[in-house]
PDB file of N, CA and C in Angstrom:
ATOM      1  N   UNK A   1      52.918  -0.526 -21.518  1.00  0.00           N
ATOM      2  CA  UNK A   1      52.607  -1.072 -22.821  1.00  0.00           C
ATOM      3  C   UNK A   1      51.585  -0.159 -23.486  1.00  0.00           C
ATOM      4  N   UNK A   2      51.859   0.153 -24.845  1.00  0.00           N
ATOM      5  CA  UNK A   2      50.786   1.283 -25.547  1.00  0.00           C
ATOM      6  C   UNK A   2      49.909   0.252 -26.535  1.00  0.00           C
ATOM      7  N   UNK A   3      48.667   0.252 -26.598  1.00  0.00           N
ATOM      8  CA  UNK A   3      48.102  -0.385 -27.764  1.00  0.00           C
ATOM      9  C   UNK A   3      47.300   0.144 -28.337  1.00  0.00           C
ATOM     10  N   UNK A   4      47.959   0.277 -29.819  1.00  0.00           N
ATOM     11  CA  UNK A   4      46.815   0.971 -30.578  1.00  0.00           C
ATOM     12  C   UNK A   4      45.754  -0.035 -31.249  1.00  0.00           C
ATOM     13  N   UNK A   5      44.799   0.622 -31.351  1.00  0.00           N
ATOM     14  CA  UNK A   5      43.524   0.111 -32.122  1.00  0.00           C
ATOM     15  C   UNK A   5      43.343   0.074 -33.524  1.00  0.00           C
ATOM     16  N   UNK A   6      42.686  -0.816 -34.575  1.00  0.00           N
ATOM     17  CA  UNK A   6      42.823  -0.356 -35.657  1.00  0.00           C
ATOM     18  C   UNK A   6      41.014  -1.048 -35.956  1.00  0.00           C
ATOM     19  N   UNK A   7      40.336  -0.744 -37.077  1.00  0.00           N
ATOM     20  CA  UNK A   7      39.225  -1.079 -37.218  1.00  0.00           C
ATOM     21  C   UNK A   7      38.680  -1.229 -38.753  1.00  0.00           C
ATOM     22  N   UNK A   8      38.090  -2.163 -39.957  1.00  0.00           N
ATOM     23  CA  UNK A   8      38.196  -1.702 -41.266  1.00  0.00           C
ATOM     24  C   UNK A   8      36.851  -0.987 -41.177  1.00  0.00           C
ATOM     25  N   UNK A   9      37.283  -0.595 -42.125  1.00  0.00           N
ATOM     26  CA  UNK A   9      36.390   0.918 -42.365  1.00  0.00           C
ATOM     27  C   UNK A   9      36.071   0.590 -43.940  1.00  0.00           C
ATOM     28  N   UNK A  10      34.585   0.236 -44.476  1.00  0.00           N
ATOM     29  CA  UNK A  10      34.384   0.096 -45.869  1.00  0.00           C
ATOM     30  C   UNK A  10      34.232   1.416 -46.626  1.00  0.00           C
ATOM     31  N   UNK A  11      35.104   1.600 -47.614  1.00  0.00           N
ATOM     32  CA  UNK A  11      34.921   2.956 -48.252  1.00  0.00           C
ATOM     33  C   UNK A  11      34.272   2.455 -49.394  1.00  0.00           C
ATOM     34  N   UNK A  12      34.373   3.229 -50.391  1.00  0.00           N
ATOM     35  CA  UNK A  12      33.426   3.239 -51.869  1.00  0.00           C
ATOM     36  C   UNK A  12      33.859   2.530 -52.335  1.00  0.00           C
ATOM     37  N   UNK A  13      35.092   1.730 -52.624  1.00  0.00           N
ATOM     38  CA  UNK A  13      35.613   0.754 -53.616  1.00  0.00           C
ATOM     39  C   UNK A  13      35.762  -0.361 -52.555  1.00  0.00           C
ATOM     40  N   UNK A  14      36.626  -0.460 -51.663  1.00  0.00           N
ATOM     41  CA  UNK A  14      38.094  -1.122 -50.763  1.00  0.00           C
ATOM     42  C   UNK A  14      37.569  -1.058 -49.822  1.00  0.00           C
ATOM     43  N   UNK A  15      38.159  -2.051 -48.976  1.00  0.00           N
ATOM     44  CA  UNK A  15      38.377  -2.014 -47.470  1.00  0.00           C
ATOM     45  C   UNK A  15      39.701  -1.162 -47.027  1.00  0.00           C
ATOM     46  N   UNK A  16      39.785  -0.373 -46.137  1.00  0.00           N
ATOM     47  CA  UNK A  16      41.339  -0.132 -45.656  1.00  0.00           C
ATOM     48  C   UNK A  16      40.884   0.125 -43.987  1.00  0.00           C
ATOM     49  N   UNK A  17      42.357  -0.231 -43.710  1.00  0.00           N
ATOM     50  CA  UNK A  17      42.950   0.245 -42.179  1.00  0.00           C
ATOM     51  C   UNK A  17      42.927   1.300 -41.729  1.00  0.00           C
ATOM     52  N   UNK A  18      42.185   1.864 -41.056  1.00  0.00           N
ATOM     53  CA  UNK A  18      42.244   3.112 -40.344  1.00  0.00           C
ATOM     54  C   UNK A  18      42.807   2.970 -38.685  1.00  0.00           C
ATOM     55  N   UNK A  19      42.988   4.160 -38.092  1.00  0.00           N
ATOM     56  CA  UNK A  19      43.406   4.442 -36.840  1.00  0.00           C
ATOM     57  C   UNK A  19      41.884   4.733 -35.865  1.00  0.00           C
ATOM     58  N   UNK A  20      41.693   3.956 -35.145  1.00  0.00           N
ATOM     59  CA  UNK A  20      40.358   4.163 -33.918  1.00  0.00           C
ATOM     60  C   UNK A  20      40.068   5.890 -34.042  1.00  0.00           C
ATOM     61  N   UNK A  21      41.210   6.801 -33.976  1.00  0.00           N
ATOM     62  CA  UNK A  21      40.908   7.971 -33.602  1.00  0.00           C
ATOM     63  C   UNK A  21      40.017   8.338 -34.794  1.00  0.00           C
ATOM     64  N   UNK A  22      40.433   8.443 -36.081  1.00  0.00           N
ATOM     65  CA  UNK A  22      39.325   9.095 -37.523  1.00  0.00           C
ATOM     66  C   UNK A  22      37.593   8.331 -37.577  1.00  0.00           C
ATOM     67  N   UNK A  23      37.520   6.991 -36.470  1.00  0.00           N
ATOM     68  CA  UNK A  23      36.556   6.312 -36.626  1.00  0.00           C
ATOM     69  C   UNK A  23      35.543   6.996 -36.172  1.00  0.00           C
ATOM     70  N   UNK A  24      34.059   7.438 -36.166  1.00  0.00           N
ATOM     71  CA  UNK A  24      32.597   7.548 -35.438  1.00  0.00           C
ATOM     72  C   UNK A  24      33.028   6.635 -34.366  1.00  0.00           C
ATOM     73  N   UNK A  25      33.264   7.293 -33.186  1.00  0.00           N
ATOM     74  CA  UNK A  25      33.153   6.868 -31.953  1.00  0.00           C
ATOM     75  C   UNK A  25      31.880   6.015 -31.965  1.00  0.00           C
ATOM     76  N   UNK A  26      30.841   6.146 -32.024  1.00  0.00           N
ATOM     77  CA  UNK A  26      29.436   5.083 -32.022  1.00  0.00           C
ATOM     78  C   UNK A  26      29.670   4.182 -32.749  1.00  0.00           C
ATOM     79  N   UNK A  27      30.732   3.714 -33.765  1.00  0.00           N
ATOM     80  CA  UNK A  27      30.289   2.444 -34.873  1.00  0.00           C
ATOM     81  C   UNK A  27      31.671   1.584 -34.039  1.00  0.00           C
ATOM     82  N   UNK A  28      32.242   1.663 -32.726  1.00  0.00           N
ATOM     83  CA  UNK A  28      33.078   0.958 -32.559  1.00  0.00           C
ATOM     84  C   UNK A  28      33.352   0.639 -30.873  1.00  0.00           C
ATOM     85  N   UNK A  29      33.712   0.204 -30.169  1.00  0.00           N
ATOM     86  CA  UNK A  29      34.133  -0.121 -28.796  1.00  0.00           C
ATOM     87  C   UNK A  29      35.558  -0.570 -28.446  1.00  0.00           C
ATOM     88  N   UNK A  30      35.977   0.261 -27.207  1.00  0.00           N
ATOM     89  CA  UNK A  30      37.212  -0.111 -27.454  1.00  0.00           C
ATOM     90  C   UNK A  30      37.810  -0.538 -26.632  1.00  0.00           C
ATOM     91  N   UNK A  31      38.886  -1.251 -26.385  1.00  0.00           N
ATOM     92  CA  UNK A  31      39.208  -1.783 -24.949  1.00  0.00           C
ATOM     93  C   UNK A  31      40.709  -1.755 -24.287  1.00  0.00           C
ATOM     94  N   UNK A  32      40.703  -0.042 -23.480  1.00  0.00           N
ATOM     95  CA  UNK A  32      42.452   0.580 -23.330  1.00  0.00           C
ATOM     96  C   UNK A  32      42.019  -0.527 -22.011  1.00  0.00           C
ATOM     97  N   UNK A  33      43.749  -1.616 -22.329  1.00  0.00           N
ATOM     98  CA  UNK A  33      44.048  -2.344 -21.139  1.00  0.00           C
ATOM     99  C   UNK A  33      44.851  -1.586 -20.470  1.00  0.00           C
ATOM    100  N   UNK A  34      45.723  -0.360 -20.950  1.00  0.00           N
ATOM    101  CA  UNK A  34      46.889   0.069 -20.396  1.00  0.00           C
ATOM    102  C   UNK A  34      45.820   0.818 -19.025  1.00  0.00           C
ATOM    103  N   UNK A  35      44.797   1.666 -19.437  1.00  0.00           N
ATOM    104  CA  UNK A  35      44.018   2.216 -18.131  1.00  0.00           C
ATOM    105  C   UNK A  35      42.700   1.309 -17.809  1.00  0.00           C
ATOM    106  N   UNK A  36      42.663   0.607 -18.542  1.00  0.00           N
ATOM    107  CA  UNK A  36      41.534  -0.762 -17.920  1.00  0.00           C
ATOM    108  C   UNK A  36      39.737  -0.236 -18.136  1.00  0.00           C
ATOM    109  N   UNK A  37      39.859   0.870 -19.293  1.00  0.00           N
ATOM    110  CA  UNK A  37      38.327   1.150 -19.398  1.00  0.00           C
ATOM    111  C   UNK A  37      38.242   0.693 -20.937  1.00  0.00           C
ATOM    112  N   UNK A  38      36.549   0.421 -20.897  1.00  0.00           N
ATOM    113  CA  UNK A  38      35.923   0.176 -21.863  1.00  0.00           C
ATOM    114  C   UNK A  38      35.212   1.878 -22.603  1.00  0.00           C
ATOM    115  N   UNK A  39      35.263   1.797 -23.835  1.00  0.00           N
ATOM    116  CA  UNK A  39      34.667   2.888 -24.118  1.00  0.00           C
ATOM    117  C   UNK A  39      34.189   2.743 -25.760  1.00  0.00           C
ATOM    118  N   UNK A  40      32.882   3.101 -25.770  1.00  0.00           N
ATOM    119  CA  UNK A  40      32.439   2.733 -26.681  1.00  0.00           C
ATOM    120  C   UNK A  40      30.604   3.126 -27.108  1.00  0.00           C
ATOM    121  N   UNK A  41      29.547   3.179 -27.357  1.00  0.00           N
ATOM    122  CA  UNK A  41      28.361   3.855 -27.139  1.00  0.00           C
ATOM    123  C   UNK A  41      27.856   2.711 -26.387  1.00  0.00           C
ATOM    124  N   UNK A  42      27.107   3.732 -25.379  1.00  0.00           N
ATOM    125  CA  UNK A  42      26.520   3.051 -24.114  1.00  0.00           C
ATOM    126  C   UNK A  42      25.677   1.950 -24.449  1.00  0.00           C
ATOM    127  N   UNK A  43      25.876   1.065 -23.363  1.00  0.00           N
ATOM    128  CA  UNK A  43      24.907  -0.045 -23.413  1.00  0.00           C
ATOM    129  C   UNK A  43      24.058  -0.105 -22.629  1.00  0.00           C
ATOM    130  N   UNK A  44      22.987  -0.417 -23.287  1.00  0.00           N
ATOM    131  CA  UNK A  44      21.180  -0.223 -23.009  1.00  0.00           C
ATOM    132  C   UNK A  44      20.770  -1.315 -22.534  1.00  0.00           C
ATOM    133  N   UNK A  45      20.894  -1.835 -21.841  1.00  0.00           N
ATOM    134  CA  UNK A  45      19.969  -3.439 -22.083  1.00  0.00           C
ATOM    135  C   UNK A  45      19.993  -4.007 -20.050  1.00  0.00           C
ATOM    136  N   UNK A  46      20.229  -5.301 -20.216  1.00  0.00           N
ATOM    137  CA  UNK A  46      19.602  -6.109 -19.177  1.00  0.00           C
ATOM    138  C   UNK A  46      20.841  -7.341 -18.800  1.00  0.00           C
ATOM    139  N   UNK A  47      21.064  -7.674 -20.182  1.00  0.00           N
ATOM    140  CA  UNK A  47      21.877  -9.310 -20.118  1.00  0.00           C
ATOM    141  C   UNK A  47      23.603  -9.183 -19.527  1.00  0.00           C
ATOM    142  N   UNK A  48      24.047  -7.855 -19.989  1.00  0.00           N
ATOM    143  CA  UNK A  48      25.367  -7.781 -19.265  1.00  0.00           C
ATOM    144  C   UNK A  48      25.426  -6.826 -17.888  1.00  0.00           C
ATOM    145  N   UNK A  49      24.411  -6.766 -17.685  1.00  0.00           N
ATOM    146  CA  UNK A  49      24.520  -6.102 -16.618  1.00  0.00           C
ATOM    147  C   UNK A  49      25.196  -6.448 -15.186  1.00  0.00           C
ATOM    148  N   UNK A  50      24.926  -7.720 -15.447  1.00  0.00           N
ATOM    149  CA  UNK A  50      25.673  -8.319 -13.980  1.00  0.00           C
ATOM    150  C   UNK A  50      27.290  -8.633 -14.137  1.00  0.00           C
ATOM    151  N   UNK A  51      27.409  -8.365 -15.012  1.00  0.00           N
ATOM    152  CA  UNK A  51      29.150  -8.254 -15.424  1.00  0.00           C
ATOM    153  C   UNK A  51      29.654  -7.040 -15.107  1.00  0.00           C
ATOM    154  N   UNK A  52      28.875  -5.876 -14.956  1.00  0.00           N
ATOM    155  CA  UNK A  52      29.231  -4.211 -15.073  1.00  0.00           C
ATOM    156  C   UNK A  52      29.176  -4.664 -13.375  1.00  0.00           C
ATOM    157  N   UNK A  53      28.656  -4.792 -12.376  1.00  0.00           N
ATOM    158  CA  UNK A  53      28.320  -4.704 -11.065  1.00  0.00           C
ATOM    159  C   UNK A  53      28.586  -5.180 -10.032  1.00  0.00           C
ATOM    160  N   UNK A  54      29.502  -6.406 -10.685  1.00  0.00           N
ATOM    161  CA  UNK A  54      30.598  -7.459  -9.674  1.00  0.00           C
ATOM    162  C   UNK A  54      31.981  -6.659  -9.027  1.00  0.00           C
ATOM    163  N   UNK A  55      32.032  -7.226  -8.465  1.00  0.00           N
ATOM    164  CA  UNK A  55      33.467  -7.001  -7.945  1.00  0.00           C
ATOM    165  C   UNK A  55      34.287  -7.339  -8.825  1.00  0.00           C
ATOM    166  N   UNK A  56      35.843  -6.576  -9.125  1.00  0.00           N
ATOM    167  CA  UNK A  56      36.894  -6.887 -10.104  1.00  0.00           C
ATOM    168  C   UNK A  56      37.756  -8.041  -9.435  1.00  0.00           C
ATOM    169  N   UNK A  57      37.812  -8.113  -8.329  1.00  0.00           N
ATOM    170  CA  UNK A  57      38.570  -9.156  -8.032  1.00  0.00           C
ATOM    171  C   UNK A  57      37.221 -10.604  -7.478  1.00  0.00           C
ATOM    172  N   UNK A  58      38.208 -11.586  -8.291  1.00  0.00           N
ATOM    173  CA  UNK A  58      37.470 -13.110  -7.876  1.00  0.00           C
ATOM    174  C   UNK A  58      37.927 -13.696  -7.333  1.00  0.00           C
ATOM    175  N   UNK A  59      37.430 -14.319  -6.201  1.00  0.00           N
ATOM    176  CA  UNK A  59      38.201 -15.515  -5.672  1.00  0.00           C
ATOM    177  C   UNK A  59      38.985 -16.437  -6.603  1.00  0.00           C
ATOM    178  N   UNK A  60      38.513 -16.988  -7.652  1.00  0.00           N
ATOM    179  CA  UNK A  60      38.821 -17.834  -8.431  1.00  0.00           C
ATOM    180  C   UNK A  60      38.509 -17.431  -9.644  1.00  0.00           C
ATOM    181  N   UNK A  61      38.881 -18.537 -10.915  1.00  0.00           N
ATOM    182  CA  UNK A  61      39.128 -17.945 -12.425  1.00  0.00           C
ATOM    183  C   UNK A  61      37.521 -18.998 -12.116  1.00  0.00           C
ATOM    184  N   UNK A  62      38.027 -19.657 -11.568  1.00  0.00           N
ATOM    185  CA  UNK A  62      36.049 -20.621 -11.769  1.00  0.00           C
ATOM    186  C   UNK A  62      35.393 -19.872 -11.199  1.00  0.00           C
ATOM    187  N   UNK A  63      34.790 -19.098 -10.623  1.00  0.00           N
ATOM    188  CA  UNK A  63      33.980 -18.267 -10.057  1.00  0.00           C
ATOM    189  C   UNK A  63      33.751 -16.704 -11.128  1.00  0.00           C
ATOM    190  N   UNK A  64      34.534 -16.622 -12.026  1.00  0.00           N
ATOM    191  CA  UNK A  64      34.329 -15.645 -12.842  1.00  0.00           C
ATOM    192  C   UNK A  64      33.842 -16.427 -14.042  1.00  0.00           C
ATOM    193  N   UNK A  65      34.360 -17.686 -14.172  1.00  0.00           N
ATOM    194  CA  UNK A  65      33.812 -18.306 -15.488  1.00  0.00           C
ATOM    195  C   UNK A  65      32.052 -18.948 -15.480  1.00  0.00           C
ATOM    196  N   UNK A  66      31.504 -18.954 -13.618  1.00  0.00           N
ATOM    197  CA  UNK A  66      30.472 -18.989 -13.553  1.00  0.00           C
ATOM    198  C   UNK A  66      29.631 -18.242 -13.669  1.00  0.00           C
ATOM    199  N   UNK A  67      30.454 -16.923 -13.373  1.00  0.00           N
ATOM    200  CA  UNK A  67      29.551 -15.751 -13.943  1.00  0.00           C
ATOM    201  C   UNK A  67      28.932 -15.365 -15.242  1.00  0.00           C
ATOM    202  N   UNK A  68      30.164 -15.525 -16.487  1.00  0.00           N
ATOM    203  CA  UNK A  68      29.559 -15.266 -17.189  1.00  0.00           C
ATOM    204  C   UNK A  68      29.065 -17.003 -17.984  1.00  0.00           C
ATOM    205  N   UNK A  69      29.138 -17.688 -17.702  1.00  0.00           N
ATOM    206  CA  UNK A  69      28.505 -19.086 -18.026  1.00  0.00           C
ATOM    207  C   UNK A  69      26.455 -18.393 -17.695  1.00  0.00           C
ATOM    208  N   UNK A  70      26.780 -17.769 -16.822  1.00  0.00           N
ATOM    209  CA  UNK A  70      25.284 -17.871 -16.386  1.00  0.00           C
ATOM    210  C   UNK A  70      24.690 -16.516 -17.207  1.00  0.00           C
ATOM    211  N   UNK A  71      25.264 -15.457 -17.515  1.00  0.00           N
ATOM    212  CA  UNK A  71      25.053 -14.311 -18.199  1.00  0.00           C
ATOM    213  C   UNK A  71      24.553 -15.079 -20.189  1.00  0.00           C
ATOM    214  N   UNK A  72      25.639 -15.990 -20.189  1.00  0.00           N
ATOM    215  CA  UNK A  72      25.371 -16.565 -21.593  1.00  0.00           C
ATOM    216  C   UNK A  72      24.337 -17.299 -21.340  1.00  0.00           C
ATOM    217  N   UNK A  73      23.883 -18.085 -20.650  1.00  0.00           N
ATOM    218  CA  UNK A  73      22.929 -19.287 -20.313  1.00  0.00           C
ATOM    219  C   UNK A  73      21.699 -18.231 -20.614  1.00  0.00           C
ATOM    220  N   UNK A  74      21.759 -16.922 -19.928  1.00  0.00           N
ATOM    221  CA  UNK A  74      20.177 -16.151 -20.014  1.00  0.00           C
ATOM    222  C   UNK A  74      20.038 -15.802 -21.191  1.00  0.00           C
ATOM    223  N   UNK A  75      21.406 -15.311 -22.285  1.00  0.00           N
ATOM    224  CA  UNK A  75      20.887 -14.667 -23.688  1.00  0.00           C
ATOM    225  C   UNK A  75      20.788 -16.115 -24.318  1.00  0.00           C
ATOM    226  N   UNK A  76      21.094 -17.271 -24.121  1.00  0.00           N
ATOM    227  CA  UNK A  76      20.725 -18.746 -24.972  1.00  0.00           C
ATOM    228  C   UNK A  76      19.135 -18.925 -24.769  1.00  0.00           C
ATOM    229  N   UNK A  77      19.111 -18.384 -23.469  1.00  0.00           N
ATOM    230  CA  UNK A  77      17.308 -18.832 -23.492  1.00  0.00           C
ATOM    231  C   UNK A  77      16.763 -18.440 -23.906  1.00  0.00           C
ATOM    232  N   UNK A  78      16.734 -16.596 -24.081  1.00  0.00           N
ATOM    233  CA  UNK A  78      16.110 -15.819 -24.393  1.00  0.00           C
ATOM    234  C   UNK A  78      16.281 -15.571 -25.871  1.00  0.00           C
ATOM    235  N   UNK A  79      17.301 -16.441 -26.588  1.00  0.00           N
ATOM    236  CA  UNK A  79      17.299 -16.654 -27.960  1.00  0.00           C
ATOM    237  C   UNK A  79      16.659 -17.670 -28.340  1.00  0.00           C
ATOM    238  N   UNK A  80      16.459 -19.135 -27.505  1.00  0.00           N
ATOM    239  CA  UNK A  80      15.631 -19.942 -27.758  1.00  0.00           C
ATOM    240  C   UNK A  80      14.310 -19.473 -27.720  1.00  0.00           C
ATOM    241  N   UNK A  81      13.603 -18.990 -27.010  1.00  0.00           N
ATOM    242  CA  UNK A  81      12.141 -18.410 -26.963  1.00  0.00           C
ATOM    243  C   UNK A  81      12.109 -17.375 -27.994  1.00  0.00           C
ATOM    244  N   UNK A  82      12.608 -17.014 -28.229  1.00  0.00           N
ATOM    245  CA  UNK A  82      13.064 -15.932 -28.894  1.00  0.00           C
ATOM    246  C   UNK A  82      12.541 -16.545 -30.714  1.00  0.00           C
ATOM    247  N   UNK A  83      13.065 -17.514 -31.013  1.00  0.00           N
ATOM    248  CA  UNK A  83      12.882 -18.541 -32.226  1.00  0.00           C
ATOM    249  C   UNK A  83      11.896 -19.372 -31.920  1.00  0.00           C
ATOM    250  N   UNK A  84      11.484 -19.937 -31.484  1.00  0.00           N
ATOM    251  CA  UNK A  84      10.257 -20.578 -30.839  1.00  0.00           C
ATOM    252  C   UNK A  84       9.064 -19.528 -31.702  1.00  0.00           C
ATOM    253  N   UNK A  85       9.418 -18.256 -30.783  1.00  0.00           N
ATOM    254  CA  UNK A  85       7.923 -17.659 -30.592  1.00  0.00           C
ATOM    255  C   UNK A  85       8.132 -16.575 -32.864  1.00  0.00           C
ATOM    256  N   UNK A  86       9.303 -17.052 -32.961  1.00  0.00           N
ATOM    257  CA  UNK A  86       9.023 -16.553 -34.674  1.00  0.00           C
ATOM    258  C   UNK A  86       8.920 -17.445 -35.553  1.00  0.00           C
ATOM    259  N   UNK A  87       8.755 -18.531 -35.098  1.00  0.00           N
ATOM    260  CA  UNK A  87       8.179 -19.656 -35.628  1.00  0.00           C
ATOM    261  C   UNK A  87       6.999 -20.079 -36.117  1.00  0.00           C
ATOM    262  N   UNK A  88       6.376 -19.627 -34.946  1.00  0.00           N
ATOM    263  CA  UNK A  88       5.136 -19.539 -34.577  1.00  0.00           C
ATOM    264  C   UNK A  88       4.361 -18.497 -34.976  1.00  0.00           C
ATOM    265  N   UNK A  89       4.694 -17.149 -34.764  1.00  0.00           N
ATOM    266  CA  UNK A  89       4.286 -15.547 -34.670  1.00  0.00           C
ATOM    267  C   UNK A  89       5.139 -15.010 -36.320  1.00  0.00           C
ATOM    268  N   UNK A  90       5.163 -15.963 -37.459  1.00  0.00           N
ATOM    269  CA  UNK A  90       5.991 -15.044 -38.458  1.00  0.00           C
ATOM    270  C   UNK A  90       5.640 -13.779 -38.766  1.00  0.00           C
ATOM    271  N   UNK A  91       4.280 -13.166 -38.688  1.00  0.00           N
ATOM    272  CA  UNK A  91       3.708 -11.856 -39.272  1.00  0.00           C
ATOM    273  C   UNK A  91       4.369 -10.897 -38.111  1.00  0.00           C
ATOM    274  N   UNK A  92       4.825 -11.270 -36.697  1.00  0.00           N
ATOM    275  CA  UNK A  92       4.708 -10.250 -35.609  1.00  0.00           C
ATOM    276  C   UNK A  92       6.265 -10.613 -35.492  1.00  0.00           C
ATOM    277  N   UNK A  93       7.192 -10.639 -36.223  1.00  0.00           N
ATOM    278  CA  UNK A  93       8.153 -10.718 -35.935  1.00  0.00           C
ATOM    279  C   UNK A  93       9.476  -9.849 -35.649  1.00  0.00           C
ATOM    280  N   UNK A  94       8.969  -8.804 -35.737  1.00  0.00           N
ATOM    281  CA  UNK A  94       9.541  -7.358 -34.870  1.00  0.00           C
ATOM    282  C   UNK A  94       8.820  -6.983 -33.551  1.00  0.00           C
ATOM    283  N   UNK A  95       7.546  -7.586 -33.365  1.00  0.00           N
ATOM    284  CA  UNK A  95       7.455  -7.662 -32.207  1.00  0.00           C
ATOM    285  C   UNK A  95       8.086  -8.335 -30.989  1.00  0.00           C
ATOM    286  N   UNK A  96       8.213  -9.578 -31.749  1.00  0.00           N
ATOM    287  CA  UNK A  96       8.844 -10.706 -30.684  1.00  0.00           C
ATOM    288  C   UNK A  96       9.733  -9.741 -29.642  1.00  0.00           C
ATOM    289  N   UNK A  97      10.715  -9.389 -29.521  1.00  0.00           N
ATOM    290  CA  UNK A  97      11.636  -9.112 -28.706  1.00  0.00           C
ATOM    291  C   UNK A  97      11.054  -7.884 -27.589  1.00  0.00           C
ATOM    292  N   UNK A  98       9.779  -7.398 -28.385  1.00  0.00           N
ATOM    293  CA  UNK A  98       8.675  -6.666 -27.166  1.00  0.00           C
ATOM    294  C   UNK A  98       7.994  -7.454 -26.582  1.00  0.00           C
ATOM    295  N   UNK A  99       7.677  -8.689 -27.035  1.00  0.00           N
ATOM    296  CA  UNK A  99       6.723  -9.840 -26.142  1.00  0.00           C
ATOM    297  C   UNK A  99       7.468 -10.677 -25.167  1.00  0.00           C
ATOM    298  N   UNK A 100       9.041 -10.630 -25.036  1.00  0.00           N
ATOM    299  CA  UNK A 100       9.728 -10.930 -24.515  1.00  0.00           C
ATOM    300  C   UNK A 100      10.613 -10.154 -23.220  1.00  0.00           C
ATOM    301  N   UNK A 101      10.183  -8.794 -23.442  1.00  0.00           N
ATOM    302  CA  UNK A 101      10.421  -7.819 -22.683  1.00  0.00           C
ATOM    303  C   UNK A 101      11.924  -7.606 -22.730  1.00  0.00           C
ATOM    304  N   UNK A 102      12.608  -7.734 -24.267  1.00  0.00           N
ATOM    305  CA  UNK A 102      13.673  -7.653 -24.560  1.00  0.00           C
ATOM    306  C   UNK A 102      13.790  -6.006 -25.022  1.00  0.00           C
ATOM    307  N   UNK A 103      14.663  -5.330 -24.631  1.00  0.00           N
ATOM    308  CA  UNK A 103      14.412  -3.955 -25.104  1.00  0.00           C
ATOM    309  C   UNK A 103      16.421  -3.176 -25.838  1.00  0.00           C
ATOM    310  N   UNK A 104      16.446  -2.197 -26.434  1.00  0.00           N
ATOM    311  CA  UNK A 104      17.446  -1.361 -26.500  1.00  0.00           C
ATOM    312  C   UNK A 104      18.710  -2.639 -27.058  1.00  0.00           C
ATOM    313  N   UNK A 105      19.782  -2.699 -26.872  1.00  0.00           N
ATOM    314  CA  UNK A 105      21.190  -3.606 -27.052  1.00  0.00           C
ATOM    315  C   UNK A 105      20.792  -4.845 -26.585  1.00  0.00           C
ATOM    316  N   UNK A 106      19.823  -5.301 -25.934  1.00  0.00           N
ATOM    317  CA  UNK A 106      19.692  -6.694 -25.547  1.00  0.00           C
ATOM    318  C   UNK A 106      18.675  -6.651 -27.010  1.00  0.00           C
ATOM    319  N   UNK A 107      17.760  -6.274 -27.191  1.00  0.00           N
ATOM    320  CA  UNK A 107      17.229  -6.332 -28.358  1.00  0.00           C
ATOM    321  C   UNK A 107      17.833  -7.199 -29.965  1.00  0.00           C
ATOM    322  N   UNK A 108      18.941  -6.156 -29.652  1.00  0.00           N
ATOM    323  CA  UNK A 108      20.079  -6.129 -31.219  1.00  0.00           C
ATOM    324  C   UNK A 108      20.817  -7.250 -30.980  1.00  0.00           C
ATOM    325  N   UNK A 109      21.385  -7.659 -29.791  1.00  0.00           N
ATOM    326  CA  UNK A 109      22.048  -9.140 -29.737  1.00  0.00           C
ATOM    327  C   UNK A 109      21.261  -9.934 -30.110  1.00  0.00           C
ATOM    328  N   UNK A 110      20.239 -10.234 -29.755  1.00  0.00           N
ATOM    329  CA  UNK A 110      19.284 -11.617 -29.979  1.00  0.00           C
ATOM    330  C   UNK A 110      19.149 -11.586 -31.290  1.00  0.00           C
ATOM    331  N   UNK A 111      18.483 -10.305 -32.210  1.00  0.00           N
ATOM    332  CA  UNK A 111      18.138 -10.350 -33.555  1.00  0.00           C
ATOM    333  C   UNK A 111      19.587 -10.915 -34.043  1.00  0.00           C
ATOM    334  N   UNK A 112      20.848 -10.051 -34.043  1.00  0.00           N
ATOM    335  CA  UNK A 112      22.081 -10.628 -34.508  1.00  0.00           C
ATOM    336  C   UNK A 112      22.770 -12.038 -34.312  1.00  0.00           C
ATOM    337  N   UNK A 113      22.442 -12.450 -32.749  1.00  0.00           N
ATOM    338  CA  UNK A 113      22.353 -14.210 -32.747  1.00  0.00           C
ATOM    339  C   UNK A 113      21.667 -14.875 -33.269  1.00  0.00           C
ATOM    340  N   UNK A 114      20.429 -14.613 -33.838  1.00  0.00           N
ATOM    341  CA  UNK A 114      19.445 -15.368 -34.424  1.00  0.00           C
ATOM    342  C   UNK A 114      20.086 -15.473 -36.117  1.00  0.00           C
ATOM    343  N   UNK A 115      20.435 -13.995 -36.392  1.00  0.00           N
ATOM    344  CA  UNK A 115      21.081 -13.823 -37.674  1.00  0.00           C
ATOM    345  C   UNK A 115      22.109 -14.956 -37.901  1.00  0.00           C
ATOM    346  N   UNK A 116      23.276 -14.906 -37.068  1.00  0.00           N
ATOM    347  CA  UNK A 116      24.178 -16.149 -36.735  1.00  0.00           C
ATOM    348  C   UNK A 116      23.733 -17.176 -36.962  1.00  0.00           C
ATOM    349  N   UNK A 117      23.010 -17.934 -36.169  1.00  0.00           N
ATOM    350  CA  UNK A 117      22.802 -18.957 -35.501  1.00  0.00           C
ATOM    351  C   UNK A 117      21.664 -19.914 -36.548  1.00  0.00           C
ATOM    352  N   UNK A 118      21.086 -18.638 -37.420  1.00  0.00           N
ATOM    353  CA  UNK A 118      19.808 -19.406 -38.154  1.00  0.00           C
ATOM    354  C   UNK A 118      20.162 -20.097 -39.517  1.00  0.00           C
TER     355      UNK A 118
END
């Protein structure tokens, strides 16, 4: 099975369809099932890490869904404290995610869930 990728791409007027290949490799991630890799600019952080380091095979589909149940459970907390402490701290609020010892792509999720979520 071949699958191509497609991604919008905002130009000066329009949105249009482009092909993955003309895209900045960094503004996109991609996911060939036909060879089973991810590729996309590296990820920096802490919260998916235990997803990169498991074994590919699971005993069970529940035993993979506990995995990442518990991977989400840590970025929910760390988004709750996360709002808590800019609640509280409005002037230091680019700090927060340094007082949290949130750093690099774990960083940018939380700000972007908060973006979501607020």
């Amino acid at each position: 099975m071949e699958l191509k990728g497609y991604a919008t791409v905002k130009t000066e007027s329009v949105s249009e369809y482009q092909e993955l290949s003309v895209i900045p490799q960094n503004c996109v991630t991609i996911l060939d099932i036909n060879s089973g890799q991810l590729s996309g600019p590296a990820y920096q952080g802490k919260f998916l890490a235990p997803l990169g380091q498991t074994a590919v095979n699971f005993p069970s589909d529940h035993t993979l869904l506990l995995l990442v149940q518990s991977v989400l459970a840590n970025i929910s907390s760390r988004l709750n404290t996360y709002n808590s402490l800019k609640a509280t701290h409005k002037k230091m609020s680019g700090n927060i995610c340094r007082m949290l010892d949130v750093y690099g792509c774990d960083a940018d999720i939380i700000q972007h869930l908060n973006k979501i979520f607020s």
